[in-house]
PDB file of N, CA and C in Angstrom:
ATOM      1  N   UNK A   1      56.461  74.638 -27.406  1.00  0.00           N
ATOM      2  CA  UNK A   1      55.318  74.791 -28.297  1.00  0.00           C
ATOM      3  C   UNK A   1      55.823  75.112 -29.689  1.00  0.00           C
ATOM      4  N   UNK A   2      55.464  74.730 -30.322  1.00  0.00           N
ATOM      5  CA  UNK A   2      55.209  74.839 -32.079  1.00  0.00           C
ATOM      6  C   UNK A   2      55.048  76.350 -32.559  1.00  0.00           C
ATOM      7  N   UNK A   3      56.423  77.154 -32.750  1.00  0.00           N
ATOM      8  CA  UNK A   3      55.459  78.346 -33.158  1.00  0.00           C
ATOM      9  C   UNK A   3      54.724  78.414 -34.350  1.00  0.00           C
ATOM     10  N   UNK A   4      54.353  77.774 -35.250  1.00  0.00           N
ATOM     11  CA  UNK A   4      53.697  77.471 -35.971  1.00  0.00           C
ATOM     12  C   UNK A   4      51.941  77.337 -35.508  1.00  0.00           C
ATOM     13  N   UNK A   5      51.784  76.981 -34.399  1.00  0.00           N
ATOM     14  CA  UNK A   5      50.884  76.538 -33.914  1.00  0.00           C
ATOM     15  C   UNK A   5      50.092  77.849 -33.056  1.00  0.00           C
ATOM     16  N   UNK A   6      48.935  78.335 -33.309  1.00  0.00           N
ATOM     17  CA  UNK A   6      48.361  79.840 -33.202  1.00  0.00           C
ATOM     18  C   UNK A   6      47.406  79.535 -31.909  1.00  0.00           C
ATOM     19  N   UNK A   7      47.457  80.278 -31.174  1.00  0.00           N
ATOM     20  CA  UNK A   7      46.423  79.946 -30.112  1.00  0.00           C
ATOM     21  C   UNK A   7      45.035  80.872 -30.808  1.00  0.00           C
ATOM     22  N   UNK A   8      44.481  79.614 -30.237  1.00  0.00           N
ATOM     23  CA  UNK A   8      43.046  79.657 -31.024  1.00  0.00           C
ATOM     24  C   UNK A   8      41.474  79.908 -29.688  1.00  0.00           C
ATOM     25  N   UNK A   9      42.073  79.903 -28.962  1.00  0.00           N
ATOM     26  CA  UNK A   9      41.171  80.678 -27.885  1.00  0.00           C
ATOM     27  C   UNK A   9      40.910  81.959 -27.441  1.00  0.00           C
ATOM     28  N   UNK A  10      39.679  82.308 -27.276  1.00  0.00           N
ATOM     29  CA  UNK A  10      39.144  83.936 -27.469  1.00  0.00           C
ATOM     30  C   UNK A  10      39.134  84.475 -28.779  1.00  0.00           C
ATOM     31  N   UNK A  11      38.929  83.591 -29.815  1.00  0.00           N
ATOM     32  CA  UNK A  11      39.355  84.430 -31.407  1.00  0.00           C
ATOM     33  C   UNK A  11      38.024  84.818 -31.221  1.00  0.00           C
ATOM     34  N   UNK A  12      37.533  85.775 -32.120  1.00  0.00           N
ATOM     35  CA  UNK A  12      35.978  86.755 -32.363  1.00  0.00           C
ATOM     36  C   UNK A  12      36.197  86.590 -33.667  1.00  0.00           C
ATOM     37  N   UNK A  13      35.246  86.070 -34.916  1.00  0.00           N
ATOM     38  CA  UNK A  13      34.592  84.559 -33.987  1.00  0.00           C
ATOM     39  C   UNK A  13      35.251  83.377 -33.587  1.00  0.00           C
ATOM     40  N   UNK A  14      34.704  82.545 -32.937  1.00  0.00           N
ATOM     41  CA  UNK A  14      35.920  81.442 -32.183  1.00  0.00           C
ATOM     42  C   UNK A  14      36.298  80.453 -33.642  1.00  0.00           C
ATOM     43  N   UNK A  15      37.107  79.853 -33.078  1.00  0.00           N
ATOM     44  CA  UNK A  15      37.981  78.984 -33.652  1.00  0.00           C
ATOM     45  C   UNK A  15      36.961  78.005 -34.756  1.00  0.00           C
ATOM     46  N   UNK A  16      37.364  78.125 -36.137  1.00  0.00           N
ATOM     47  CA  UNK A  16      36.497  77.001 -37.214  1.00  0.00           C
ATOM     48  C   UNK A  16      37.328  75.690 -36.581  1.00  0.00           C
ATOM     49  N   UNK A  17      36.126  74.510 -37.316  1.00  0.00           N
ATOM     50  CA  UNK A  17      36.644  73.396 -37.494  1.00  0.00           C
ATOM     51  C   UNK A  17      37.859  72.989 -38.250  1.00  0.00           C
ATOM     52  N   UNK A  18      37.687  74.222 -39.576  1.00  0.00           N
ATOM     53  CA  UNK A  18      39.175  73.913 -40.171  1.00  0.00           C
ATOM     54  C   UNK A  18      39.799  74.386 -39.470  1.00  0.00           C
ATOM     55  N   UNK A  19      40.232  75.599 -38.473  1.00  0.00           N
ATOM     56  CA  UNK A  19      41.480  76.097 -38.046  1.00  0.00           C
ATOM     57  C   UNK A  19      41.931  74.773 -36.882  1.00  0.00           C
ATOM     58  N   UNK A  20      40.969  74.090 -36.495  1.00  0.00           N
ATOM     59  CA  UNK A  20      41.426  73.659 -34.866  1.00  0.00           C
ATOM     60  C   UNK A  20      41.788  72.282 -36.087  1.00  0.00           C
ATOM     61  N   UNK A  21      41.246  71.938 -36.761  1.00  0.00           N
ATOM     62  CA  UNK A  21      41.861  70.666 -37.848  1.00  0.00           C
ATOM     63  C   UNK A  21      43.539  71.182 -38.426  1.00  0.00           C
ATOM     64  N   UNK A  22      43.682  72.116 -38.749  1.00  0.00           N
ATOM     65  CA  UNK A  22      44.641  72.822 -39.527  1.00  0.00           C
ATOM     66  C   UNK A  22      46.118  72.617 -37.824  1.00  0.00           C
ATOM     67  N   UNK A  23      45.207  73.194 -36.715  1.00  0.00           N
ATOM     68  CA  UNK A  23      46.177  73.433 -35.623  1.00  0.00           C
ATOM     69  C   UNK A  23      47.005  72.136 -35.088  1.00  0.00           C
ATOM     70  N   UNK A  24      45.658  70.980 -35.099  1.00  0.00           N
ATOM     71  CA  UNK A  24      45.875  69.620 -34.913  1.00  0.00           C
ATOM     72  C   UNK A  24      46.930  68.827 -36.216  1.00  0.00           C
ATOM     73  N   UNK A  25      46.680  69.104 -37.131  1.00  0.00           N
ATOM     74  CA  UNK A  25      48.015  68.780 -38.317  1.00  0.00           C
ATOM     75  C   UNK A  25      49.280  68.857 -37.727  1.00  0.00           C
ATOM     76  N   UNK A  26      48.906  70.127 -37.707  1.00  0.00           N
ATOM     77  CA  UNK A  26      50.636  70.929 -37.586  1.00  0.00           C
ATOM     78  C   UNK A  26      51.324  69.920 -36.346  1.00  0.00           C
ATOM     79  N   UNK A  27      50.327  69.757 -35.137  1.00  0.00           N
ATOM     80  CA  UNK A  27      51.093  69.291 -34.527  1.00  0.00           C
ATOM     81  C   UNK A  27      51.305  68.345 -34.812  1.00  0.00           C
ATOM     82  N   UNK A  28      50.417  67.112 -34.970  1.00  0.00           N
ATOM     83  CA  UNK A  28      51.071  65.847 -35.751  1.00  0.00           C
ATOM     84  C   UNK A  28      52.320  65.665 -36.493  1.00  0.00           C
ATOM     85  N   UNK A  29      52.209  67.019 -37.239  1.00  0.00           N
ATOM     86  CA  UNK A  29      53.273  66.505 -38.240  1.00  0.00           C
ATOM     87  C   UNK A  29      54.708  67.397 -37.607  1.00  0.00           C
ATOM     88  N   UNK A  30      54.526  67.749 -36.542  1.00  0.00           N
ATOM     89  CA  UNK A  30      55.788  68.546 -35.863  1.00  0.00           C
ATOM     90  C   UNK A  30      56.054  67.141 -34.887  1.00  0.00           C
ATOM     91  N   UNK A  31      55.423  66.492 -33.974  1.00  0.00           N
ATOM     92  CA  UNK A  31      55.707  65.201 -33.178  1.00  0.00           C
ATOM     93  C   UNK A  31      56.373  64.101 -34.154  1.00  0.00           C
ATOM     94  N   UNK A  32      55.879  63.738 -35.397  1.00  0.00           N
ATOM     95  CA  UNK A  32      56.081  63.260 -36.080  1.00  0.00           C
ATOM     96  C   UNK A  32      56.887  62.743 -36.833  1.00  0.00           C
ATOM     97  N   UNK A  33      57.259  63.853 -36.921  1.00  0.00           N
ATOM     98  CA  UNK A  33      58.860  64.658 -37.945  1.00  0.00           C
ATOM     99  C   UNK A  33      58.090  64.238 -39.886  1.00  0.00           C
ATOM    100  N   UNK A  34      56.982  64.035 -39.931  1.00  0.00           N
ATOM    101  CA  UNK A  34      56.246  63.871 -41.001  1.00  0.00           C
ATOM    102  C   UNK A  34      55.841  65.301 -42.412  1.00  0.00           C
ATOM    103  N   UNK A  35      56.902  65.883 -42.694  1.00  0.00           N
ATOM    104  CA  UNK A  35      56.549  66.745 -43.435  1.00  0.00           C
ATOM    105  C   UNK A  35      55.822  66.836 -45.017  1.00  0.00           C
ATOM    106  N   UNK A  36      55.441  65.450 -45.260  1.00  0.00           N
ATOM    107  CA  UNK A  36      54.413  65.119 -46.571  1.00  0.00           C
ATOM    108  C   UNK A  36      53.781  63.714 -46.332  1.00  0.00           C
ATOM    109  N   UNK A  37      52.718  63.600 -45.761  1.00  0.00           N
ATOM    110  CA  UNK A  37      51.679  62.595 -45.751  1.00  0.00           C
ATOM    111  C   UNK A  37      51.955  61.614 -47.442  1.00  0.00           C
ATOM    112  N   UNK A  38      52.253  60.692 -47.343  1.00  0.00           N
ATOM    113  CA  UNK A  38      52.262  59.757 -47.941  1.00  0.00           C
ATOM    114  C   UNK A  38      51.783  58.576 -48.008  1.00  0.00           C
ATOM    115  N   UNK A  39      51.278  57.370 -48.579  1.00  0.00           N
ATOM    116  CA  UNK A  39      50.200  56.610 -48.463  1.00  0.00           C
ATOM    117  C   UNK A  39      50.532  55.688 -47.491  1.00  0.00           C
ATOM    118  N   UNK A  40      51.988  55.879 -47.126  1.00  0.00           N
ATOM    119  CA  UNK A  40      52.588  54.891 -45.988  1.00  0.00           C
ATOM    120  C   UNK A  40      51.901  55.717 -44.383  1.00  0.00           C
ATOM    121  N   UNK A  41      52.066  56.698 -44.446  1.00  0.00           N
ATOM    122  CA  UNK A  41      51.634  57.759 -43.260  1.00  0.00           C
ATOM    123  C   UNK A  41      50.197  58.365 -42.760  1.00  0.00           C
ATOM    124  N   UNK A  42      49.400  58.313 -44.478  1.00  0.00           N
ATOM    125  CA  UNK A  42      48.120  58.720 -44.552  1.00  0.00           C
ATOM    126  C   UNK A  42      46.910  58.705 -43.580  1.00  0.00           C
ATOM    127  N   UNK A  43      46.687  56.983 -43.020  1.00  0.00           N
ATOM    128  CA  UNK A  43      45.886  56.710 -42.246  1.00  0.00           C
ATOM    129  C   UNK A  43      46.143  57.264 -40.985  1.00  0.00           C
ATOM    130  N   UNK A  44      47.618  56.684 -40.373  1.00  0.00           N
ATOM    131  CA  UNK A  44      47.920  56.998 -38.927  1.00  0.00           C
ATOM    132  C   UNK A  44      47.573  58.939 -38.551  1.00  0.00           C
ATOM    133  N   UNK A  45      48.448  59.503 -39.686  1.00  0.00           N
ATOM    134  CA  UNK A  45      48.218  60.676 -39.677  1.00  0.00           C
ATOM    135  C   UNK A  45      46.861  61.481 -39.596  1.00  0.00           C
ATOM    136  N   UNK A  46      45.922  61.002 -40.111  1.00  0.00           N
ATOM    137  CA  UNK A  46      44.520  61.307 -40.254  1.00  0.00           C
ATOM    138  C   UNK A  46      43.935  61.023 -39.259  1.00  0.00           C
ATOM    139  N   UNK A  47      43.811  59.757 -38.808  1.00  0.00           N
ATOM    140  CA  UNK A  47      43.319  59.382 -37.612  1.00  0.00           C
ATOM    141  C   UNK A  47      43.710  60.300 -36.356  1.00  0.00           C
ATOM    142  N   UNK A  48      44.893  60.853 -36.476  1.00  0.00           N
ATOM    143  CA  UNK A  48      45.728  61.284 -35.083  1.00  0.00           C
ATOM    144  C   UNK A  48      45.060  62.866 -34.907  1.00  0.00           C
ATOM    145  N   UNK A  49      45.245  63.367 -36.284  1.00  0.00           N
ATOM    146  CA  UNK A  49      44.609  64.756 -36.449  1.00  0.00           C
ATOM    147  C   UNK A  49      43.337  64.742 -35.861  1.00  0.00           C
ATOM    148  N   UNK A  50      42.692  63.772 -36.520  1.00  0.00           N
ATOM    149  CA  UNK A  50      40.921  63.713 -36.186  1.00  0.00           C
ATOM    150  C   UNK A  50      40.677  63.893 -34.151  1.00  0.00           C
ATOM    151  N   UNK A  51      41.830  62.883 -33.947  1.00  0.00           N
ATOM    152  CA  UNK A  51      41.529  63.279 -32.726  1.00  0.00           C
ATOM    153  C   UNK A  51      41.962  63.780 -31.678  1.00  0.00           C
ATOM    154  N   UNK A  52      42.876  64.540 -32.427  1.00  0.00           N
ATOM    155  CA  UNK A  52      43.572  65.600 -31.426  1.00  0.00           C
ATOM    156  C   UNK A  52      42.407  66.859 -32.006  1.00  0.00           C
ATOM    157  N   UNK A  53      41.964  66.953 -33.081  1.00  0.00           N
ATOM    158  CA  UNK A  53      40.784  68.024 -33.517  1.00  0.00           C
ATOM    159  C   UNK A  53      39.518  67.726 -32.244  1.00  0.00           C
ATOM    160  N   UNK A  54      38.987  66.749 -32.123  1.00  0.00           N
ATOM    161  CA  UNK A  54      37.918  66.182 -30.980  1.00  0.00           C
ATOM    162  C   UNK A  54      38.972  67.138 -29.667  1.00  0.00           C
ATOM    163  N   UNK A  55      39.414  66.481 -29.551  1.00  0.00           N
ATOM    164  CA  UNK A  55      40.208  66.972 -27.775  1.00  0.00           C
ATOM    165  C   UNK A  55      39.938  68.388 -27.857  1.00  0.00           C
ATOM    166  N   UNK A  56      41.164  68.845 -28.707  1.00  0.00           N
ATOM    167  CA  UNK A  56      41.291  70.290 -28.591  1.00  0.00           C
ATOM    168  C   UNK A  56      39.669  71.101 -28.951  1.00  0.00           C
ATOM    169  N   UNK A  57      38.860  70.637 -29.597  1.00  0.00           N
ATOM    170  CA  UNK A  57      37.513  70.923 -29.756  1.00  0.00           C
ATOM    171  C   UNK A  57      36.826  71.219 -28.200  1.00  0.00           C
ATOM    172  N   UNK A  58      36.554  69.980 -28.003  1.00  0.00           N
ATOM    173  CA  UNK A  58      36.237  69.727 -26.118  1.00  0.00           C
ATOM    174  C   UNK A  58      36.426  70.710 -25.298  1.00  0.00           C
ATOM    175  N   UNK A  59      38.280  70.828 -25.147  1.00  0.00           N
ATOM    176  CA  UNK A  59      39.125  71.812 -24.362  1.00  0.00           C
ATOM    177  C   UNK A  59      38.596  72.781 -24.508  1.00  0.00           C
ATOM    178  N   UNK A  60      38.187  73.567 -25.768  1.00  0.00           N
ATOM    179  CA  UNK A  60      38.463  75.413 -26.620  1.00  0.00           C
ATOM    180  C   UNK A  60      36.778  75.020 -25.679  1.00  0.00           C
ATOM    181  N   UNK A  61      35.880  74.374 -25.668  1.00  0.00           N
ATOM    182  CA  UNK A  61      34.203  74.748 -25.469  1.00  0.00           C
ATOM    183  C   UNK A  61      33.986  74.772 -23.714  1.00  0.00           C
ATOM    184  N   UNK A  62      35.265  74.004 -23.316  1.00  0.00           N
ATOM    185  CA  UNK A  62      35.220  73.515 -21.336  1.00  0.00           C
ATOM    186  C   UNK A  62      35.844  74.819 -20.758  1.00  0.00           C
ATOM    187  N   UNK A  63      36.828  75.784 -21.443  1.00  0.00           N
ATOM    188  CA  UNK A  63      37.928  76.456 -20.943  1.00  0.00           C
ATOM    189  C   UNK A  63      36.994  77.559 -20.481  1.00  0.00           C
ATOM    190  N   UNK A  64      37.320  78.506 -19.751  1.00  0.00           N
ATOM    191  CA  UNK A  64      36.622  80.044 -19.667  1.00  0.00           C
ATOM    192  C   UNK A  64      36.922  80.869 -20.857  1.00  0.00           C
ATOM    193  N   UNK A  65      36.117  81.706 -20.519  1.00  0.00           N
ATOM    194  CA  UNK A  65      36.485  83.378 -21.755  1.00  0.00           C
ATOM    195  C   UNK A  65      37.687  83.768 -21.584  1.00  0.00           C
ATOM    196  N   UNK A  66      38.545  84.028 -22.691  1.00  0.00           N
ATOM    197  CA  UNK A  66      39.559  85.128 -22.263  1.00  0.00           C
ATOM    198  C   UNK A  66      39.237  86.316 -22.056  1.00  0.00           C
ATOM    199  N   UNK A  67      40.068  87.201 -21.330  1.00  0.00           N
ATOM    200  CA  UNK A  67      39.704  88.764 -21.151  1.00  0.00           C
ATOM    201  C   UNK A  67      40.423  89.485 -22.462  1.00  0.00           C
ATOM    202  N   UNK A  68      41.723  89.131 -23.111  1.00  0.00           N
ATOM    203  CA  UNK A  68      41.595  89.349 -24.335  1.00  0.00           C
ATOM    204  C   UNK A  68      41.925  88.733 -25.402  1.00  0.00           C
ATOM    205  N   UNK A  69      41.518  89.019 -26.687  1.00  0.00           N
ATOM    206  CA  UNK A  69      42.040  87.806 -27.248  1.00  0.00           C
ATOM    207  C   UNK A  69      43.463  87.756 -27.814  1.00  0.00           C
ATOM    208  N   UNK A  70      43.798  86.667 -28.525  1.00  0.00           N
ATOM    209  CA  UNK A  70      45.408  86.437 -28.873  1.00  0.00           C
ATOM    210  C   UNK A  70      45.784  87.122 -29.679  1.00  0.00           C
ATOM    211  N   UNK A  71      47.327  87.934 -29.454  1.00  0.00           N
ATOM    212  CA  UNK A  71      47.790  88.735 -30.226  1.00  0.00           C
ATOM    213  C   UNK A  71      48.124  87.992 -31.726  1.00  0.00           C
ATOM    214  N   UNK A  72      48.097  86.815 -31.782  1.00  0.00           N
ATOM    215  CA  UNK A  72      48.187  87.104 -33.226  1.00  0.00           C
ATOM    216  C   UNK A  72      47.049  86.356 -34.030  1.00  0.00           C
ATOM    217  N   UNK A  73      46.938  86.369 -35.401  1.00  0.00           N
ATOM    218  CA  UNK A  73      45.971  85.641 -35.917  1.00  0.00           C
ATOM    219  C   UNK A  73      46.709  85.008 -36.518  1.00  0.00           C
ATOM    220  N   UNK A  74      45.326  83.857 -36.706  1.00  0.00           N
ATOM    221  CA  UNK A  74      45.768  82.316 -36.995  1.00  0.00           C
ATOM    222  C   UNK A  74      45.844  82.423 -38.332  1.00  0.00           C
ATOM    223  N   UNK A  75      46.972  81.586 -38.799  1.00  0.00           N
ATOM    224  CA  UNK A  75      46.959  81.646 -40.597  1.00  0.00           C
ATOM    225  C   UNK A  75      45.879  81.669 -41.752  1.00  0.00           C
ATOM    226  N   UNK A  76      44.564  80.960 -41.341  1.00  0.00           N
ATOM    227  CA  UNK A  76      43.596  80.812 -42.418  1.00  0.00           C
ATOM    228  C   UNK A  76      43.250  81.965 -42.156  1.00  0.00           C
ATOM    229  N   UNK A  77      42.781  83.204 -40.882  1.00  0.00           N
ATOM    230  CA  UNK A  77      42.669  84.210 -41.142  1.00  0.00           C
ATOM    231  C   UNK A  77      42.953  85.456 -41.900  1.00  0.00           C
ATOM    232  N   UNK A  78      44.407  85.279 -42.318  1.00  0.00           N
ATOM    233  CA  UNK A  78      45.003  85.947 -42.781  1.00  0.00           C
ATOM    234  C   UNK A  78      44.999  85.522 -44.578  1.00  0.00           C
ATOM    235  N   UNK A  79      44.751  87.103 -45.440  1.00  0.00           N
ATOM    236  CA  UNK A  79      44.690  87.694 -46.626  1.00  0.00           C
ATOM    237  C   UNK A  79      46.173  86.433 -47.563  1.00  0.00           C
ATOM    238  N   UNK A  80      46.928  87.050 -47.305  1.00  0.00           N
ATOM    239  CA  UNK A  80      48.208  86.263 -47.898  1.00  0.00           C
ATOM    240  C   UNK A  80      48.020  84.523 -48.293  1.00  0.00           C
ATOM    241  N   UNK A  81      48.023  83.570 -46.565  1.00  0.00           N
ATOM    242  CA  UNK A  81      47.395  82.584 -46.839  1.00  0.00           C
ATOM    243  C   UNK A  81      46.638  82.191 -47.504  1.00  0.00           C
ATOM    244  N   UNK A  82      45.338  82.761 -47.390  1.00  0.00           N
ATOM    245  CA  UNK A  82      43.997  82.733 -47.973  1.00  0.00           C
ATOM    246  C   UNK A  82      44.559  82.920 -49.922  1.00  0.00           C
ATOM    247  N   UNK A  83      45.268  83.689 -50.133  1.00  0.00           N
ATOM    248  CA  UNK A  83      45.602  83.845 -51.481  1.00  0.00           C
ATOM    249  C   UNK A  83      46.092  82.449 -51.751  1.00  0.00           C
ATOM    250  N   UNK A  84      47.296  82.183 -51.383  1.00  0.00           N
ATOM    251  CA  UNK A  84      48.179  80.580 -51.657  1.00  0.00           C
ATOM    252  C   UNK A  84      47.188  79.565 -51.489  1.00  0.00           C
ATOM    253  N   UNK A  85      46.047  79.170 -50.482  1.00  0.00           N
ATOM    254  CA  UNK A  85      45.496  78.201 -50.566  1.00  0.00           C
ATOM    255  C   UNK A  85      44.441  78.335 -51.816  1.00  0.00           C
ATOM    256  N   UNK A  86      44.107  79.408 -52.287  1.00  0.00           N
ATOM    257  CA  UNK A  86      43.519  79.446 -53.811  1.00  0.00           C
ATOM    258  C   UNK A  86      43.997  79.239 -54.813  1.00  0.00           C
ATOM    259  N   UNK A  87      45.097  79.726 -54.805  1.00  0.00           N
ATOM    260  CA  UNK A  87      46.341  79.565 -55.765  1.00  0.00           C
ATOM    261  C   UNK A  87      46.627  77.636 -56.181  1.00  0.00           C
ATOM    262  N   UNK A  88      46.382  77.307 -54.789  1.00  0.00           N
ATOM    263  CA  UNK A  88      46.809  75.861 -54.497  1.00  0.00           C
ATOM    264  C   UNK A  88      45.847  74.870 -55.623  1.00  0.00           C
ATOM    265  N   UNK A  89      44.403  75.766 -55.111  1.00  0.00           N
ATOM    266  CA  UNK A  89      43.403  74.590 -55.500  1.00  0.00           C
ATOM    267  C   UNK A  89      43.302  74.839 -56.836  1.00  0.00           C
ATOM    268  N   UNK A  90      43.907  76.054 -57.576  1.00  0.00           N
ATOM    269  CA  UNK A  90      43.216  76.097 -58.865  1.00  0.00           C
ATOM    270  C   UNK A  90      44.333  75.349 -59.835  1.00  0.00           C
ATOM    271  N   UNK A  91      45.418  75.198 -59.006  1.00  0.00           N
ATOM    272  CA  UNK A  91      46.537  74.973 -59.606  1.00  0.00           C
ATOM    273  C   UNK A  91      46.219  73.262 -59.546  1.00  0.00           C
ATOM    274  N   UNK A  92      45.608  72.476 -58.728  1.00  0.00           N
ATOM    275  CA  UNK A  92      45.266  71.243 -58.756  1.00  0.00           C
ATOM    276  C   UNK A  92      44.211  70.789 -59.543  1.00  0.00           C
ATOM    277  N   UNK A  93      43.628  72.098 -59.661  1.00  0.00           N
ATOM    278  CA  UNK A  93      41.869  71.443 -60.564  1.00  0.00           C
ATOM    279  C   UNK A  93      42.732  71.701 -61.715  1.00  0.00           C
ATOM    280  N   UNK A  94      43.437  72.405 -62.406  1.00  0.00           N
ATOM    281  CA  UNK A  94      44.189  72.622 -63.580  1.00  0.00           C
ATOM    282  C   UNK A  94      45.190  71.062 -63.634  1.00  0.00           C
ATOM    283  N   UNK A  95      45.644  70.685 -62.907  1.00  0.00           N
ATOM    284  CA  UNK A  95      46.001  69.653 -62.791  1.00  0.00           C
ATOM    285  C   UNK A  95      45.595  68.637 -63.149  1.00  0.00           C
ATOM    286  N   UNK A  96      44.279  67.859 -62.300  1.00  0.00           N
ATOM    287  CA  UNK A  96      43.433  67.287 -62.851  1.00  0.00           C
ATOM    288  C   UNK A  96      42.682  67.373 -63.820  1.00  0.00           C
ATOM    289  N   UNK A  97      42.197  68.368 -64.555  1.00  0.00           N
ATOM    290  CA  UNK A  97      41.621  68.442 -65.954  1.00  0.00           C
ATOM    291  C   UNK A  97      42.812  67.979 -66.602  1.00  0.00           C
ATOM    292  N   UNK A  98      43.775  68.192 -66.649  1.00  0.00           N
ATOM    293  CA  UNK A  98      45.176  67.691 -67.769  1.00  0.00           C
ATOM    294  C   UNK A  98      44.914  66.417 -67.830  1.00  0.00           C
ATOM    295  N   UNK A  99      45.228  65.739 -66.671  1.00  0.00           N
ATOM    296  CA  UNK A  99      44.521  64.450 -66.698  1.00  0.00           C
ATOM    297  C   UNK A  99      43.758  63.495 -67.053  1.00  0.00           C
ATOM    298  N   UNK A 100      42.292  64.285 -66.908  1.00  0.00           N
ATOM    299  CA  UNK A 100      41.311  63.952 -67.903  1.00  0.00           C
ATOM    300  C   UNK A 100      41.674  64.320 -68.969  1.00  0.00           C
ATOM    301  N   UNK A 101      42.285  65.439 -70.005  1.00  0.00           N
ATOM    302  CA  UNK A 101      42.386  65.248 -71.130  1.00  0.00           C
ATOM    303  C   UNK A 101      43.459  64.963 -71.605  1.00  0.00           C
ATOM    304  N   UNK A 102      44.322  64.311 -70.884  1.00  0.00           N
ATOM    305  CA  UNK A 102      45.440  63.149 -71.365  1.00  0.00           C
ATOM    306  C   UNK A 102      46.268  64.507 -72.011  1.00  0.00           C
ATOM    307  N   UNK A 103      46.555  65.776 -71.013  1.00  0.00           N
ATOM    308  CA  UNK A 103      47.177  66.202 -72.246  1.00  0.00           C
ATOM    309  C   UNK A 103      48.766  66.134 -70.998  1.00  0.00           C
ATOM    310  N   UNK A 104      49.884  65.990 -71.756  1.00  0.00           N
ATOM    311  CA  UNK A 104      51.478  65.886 -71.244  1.00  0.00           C
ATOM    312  C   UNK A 104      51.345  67.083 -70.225  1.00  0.00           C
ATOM    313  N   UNK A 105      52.480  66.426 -69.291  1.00  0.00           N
ATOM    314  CA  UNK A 105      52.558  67.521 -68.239  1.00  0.00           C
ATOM    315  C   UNK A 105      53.631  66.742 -67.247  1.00  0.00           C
ATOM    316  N   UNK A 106      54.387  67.794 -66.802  1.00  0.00           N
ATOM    317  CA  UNK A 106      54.794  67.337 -65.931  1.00  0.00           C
ATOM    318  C   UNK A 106      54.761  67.106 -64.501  1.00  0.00           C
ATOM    319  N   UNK A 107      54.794  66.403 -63.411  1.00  0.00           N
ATOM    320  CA  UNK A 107      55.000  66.349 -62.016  1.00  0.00           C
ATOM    321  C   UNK A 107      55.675  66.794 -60.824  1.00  0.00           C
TER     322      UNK A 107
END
């Protein structure tokens, strides 16, 4: 198993669509050996996520209750993450405005 990959059953509250999307990535791109989606990779990759997200969706709603839940939490849960993926987006919308205003920058 992927330690990267968080078990996502019995969480309080259960598992988002992004986490079980986020869980389904990882593995893709761990089977894969795919560590940056590129326009050559994009589709297959997307498609594969989408439906390993369906499966594992299915599975997490068919399985029983746990008696407790998993010792650790899953990354989007966590404070730190949650900082970097903000960090991420503002740093891209800053990005794209440059863009629109044609002003130099680098890549």
């Amino acid at each position: 198993m992927c330690r990267n990959i968080t078990t996502l059953r019995g969480l309080e509250p259960a598992a988002t669509d992004e986490e079980i999307t986020a869980a389904a990535l990882q593995f893709v791109r761990k089977v894969t050996g795919v560590t940056k989606v590129s326009d050559a990779t994009r589709d297959p990759v997307e498609r594969a996520t989408a439906e390993i997200a369906d499966i594992v969706t299915r599975l997490l709603d068919e399985l029983p209750e746990r008696r407790q839940p998993p010792k650790t939490v899953p990354p989007l849960r966590r404070a730190e993450v949650q900082a970097r993926i903000a960090q991420r987006i503002k740093d891209r919308e800053e990005h794209e405005r440059m863009h629109e205003l044609g002003i130099a920058h680098s890549h």
